[in-house]
Protein backbone atom coordinates (compact mmCIF):
# COMPACT_ATOMS: atom_id res chain seq x y z
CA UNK A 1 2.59 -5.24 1.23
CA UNK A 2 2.55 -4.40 5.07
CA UNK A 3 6.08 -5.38 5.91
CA UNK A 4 7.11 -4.47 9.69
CA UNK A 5 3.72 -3.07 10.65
CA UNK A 6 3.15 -4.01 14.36
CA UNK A 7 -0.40 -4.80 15.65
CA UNK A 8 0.27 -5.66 19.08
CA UNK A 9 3.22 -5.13 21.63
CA UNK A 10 3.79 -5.23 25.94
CA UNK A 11 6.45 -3.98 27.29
CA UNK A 12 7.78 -2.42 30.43
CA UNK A 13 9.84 -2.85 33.65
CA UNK A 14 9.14 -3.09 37.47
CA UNK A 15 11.19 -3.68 40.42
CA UNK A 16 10.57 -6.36 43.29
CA UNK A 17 8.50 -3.60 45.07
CA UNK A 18 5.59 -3.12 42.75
CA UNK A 19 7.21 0.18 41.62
CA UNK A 20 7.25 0.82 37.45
CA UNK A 21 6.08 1.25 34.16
CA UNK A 22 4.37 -0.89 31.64
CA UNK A 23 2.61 -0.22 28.16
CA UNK A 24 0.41 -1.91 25.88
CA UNK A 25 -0.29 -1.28 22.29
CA UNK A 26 -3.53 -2.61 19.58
CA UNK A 27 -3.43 -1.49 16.38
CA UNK A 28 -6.76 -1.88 14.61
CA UNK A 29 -6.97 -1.78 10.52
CA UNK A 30 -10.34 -0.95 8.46
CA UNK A 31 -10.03 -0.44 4.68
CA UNK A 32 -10.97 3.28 3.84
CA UNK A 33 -13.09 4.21 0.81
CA UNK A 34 -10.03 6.36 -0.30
CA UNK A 35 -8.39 4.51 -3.21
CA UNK A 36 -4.66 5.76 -4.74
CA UNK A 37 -3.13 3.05 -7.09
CA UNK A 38 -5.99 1.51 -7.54
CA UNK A 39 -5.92 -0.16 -4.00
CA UNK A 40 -8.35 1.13 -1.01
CA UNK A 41 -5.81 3.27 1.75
CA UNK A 42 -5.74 1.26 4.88
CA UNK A 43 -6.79 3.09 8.58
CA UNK A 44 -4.91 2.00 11.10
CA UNK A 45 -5.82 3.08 14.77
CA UNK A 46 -3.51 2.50 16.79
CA UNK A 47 -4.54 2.23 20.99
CA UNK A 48 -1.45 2.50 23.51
CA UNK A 49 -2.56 1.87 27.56
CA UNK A 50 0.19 2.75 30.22
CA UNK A 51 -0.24 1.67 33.62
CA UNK A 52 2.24 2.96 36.95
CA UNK A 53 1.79 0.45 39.22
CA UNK A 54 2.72 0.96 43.31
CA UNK A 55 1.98 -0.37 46.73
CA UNK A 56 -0.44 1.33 48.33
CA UNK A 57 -0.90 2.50 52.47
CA UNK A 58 -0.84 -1.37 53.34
CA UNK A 59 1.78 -2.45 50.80
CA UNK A 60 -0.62 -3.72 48.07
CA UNK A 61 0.31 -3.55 44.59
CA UNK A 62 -2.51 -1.40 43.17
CA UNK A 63 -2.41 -0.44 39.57
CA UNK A 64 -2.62 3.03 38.06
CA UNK A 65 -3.62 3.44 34.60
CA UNK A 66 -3.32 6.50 32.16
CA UNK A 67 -5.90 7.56 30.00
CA UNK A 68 -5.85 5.44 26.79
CA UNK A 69 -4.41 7.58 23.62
CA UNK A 70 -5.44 6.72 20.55
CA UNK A 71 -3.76 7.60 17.52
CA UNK A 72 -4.91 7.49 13.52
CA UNK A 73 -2.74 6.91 10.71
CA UNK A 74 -3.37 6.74 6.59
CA UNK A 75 -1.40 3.84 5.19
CA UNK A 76 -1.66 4.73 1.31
CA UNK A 77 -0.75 2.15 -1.68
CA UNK A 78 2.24 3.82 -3.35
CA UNK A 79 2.10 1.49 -6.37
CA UNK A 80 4.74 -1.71 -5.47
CA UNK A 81 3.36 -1.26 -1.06
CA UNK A 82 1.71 0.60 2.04
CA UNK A 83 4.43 2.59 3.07
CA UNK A 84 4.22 2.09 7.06
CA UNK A 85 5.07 4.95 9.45
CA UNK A 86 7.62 4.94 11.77
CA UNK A 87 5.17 4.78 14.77
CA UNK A 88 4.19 1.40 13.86
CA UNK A 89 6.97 -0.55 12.00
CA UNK A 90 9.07 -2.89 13.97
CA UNK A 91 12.50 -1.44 15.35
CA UNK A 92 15.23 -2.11 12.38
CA UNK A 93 12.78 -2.10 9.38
């Protein structure tokens, strides 16, 4: 009924300096009161961290996280599924 929703994914590159760019994402689901279809809609908040890391004065690698953005989405029963939105299916699907 959820086919190619992601909950969880890393990725990211770096070079041998410290220097680069990595992500994190957590998708949390709670069942809304909402019903269509007979089936409660589905909330699914999705969390995505970034973090810049670069050496610092001495030539530590010291991290840099963003702010945290947090995004909602509906997943509705459409009567055969939960249609999932592009922002959270797997690539391909």
């Amino acid at each position: 009924m959820l086919d190619g929703l992601v909950v969880a994914g890393h990725g990211g590159e770096g070079d041998a300096s410290c220097a680069g760019s990595f992500h994190s994402s957590q998708v949390r689901l709670t069942m809304s009161p909402a019903r269509h279809h007979g089936y409660h809609d589905i909330i699914a908040v999705e969390r995505t961290d970034t973090d810049n890391p670069s050496p610092d004065k001495d030539g530590e690698c010291q991290a840099h996280p963003a702010k945290s953005v947090k995004r909602t989405h509906r997943l509705r029963y459409d009567g055969n599924r939960y249609p999932v939105p592009a922002a959270l299916r797997v690539m391909g699907l």
